[in-house]
Structure formats: C-alpha cells, structure tokens
N, C-alpha and C. Protein backbone atom coordinates (compact mmCIF):
# COMPACT_ATOMS: atom_id res chain seq x y z
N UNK A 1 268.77 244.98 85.92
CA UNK A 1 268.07 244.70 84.68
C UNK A 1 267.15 243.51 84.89
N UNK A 2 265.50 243.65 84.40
CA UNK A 2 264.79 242.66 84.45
C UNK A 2 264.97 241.45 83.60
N UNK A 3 265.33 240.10 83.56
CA UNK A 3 265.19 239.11 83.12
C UNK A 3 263.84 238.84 82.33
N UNK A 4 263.50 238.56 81.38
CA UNK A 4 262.04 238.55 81.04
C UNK A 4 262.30 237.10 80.16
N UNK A 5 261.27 236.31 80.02
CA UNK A 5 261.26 235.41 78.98
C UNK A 5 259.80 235.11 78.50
N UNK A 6 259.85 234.49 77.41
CA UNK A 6 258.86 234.30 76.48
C UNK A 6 257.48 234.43 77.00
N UNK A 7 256.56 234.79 76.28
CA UNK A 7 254.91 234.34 76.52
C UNK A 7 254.67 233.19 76.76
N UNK A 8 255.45 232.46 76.07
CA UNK A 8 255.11 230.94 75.93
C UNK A 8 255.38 230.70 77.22
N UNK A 9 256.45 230.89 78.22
CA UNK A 9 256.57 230.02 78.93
C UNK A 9 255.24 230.50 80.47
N UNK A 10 255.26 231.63 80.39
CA UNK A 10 253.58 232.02 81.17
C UNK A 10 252.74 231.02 80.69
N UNK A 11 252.42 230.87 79.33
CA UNK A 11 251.27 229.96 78.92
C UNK A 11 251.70 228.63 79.09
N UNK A 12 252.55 227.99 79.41
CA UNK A 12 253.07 226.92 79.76
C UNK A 12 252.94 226.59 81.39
N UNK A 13 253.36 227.39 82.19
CA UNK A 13 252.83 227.21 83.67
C UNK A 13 251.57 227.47 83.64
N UNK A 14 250.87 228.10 83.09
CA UNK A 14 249.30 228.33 83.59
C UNK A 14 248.51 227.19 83.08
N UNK A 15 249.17 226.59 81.72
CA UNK A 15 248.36 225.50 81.60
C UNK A 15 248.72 224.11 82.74
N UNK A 16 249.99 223.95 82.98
CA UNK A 16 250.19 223.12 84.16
C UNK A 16 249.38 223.45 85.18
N UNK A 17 248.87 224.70 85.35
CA UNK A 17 248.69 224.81 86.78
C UNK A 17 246.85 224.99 86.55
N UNK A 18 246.81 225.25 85.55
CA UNK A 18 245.09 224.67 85.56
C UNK A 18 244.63 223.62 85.07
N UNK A 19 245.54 222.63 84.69
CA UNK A 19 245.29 221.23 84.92
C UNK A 19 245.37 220.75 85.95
N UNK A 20 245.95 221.31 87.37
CA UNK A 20 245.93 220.61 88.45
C UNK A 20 244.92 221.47 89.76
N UNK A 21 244.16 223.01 88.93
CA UNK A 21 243.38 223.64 89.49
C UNK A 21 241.77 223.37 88.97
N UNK A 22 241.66 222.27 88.20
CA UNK A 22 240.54 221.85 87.43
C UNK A 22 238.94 222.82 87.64
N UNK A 23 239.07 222.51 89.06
CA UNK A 23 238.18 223.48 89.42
C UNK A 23 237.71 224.76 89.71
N UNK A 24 238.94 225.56 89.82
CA UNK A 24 239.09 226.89 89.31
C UNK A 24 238.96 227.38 87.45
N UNK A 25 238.24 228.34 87.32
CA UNK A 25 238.26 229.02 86.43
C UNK A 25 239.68 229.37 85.84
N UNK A 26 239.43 228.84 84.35
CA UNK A 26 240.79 229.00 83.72
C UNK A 26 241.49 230.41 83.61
N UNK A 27 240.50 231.83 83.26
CA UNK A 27 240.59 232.68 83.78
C UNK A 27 241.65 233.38 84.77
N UNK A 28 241.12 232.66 85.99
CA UNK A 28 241.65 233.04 87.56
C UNK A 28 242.95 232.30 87.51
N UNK A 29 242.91 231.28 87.08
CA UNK A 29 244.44 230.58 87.14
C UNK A 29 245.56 231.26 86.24
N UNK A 30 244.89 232.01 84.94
CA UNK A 30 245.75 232.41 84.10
C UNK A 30 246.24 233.69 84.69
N UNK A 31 245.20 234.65 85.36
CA UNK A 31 245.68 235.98 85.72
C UNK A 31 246.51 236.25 87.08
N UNK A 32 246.15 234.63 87.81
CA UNK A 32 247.13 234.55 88.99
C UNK A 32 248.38 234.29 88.82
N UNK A 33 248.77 233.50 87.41
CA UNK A 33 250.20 233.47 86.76
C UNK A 33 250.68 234.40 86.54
N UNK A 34 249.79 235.33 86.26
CA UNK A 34 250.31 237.09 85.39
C UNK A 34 250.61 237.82 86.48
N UNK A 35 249.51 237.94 87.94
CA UNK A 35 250.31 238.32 88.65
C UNK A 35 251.02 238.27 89.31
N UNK A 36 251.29 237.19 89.72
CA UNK A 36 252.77 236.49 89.88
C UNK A 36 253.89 237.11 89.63
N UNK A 37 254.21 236.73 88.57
CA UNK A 37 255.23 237.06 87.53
C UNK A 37 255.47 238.84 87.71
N UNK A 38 254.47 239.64 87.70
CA UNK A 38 254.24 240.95 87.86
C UNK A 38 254.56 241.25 89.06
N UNK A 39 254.71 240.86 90.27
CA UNK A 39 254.56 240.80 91.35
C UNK A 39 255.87 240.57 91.99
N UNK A 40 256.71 239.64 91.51
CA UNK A 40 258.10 238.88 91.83
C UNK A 40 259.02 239.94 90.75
N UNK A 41 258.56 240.69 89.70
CA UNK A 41 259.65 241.61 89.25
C UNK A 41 259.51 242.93 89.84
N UNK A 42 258.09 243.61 90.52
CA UNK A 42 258.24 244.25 90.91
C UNK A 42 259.09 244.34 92.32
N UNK A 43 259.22 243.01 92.44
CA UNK A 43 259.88 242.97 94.17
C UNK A 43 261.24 242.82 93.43
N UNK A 44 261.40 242.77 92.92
CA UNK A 44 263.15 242.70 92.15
C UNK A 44 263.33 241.29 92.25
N UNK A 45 262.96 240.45 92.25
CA UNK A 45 263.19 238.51 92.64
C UNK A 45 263.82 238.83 91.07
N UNK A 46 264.66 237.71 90.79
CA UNK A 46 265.20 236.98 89.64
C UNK A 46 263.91 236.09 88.85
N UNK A 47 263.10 236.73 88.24
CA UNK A 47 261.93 235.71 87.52
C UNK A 47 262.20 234.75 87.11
N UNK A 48 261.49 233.31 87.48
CA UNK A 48 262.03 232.03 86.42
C UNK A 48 260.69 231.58 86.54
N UNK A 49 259.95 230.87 85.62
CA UNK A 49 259.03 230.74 85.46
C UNK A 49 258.58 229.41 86.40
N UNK A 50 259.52 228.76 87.07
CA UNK A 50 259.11 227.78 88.21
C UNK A 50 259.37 228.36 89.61
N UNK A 51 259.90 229.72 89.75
CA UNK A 51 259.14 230.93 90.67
C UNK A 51 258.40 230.87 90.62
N UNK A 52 258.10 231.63 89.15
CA UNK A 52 256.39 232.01 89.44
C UNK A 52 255.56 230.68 89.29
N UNK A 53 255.95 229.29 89.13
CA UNK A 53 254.66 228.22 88.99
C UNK A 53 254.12 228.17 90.50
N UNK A 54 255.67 228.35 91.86
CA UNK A 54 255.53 227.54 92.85
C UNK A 54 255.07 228.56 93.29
N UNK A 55 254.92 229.66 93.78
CA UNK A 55 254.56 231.19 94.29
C UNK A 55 252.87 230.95 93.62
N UNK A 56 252.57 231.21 92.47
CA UNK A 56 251.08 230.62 91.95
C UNK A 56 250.53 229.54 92.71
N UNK A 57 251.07 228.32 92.63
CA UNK A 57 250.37 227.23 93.02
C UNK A 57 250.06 227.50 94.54
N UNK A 58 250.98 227.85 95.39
CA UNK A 58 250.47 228.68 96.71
C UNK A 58 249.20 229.22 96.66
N UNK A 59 249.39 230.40 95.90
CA UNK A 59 247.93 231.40 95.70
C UNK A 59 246.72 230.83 95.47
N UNK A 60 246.90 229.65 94.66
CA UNK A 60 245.96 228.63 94.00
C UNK A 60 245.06 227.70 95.05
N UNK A 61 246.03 227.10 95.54
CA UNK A 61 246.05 226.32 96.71
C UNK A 61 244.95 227.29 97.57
N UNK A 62 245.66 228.27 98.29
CA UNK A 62 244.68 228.98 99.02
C UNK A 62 243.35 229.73 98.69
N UNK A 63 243.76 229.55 97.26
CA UNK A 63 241.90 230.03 96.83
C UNK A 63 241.25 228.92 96.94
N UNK A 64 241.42 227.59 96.52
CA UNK A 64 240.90 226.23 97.22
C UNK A 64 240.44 226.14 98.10
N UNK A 65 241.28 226.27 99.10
CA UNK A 65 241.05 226.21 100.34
C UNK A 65 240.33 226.93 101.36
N UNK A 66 239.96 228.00 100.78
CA UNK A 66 239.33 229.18 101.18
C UNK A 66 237.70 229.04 100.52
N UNK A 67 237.85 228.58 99.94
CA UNK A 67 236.26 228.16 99.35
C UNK A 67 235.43 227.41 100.85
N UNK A 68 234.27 227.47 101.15
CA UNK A 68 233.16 226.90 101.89
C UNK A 68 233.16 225.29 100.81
N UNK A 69 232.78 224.70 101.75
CA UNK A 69 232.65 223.30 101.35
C UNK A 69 231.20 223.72 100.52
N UNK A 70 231.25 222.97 99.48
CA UNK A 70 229.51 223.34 98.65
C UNK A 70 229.25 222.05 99.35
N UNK A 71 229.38 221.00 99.25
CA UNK A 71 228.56 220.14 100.13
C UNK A 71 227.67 219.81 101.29
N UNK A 72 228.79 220.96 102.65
CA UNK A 72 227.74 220.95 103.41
C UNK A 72 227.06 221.84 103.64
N UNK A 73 225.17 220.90 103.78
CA UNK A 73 223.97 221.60 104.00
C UNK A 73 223.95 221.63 105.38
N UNK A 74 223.48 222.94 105.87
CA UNK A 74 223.07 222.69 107.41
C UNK A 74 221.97 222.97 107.48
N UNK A 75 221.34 221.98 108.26
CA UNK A 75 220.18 221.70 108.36
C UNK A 75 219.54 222.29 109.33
N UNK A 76 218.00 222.80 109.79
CA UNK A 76 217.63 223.82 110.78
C UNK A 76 217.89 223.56 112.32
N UNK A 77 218.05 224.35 112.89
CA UNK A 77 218.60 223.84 114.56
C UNK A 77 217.52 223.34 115.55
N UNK A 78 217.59 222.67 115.95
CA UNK A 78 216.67 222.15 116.76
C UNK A 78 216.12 223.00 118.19
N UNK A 79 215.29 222.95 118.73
CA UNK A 79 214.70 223.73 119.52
C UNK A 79 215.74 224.22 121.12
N UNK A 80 216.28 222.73 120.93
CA UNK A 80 216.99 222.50 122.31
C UNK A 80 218.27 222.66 122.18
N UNK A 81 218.79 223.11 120.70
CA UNK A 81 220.36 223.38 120.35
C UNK A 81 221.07 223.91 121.32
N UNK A 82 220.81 225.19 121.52
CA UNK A 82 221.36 226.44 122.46
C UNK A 82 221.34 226.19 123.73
N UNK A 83 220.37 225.33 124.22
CA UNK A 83 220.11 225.23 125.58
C UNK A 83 221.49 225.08 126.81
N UNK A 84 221.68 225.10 127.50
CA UNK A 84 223.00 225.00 128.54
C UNK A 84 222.23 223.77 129.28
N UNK A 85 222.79 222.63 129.34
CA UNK A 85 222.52 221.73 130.16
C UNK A 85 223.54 221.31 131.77
C-alpha cells in the first residue's frame, strides 16, 4: 500500500527547494518535486517528503551544474593557436 501525504507538504519542499534554487525557474523546481515523489512510488520506496526533498535537491544540483557558465566569453583564436611548436 502507497503511503501518500498532503499537497501541502510537496508545496512545502518545493518552496524550500526553490529558495535555495533561486536561479532555476520556479516551474522546473516545482515539477522536479512532482517527479520525484512520482518516481520514488513508482519504484515502491516508502515516500517521505525529505526523500523526495534530498533525491530533488540532487536533480537540482545537477541541473546547476550542467548549465555552461553564462559568463564565459571566448574570445576569437588567434592565428598561431593551433600551431604545434
């Protein structure tokens, strides 16, 4: 038998967890909670909603991290870049 608990407490980790994903789309943080949660009952896990925060924040984490730096510009290569010296 699946364990299930409140809406609230989904909307309770997702807001934790997009306060500390600031820069992700609230969106993406909310539906990565959902599948989570969707994800850990389909595997039969015991759902608790700090499962699914720490299993999320993983996912989270690696969408972070997986992003290209927007900062760096690269600038055009110089003539002699390639060269073998």
């Amino acid at each position: 038998m699946l364990q299930t608990y409140p809406a609230a407490d989904l909307q309770q980790v997702a807001r934790r967890l997009n306060d500390e994903f600031s820069s992700l789309a609230p969106g993406n943080v909310h539906r990565c909670v959902h599948d989570t949660w969707k994800c850990a009952e389909h595997l039969g896990f015991r759902v608790t909603p700090g499962l699914v925060e720490r299993v999320a924040r993983e996912r989270l984490q690696a969408m972070v991290m997986s992003r290209p730096p927007s900062e760096r510009l690269v600038g055009p290569r110089l003539p002699d870049h390639d060269a073998i010296a």
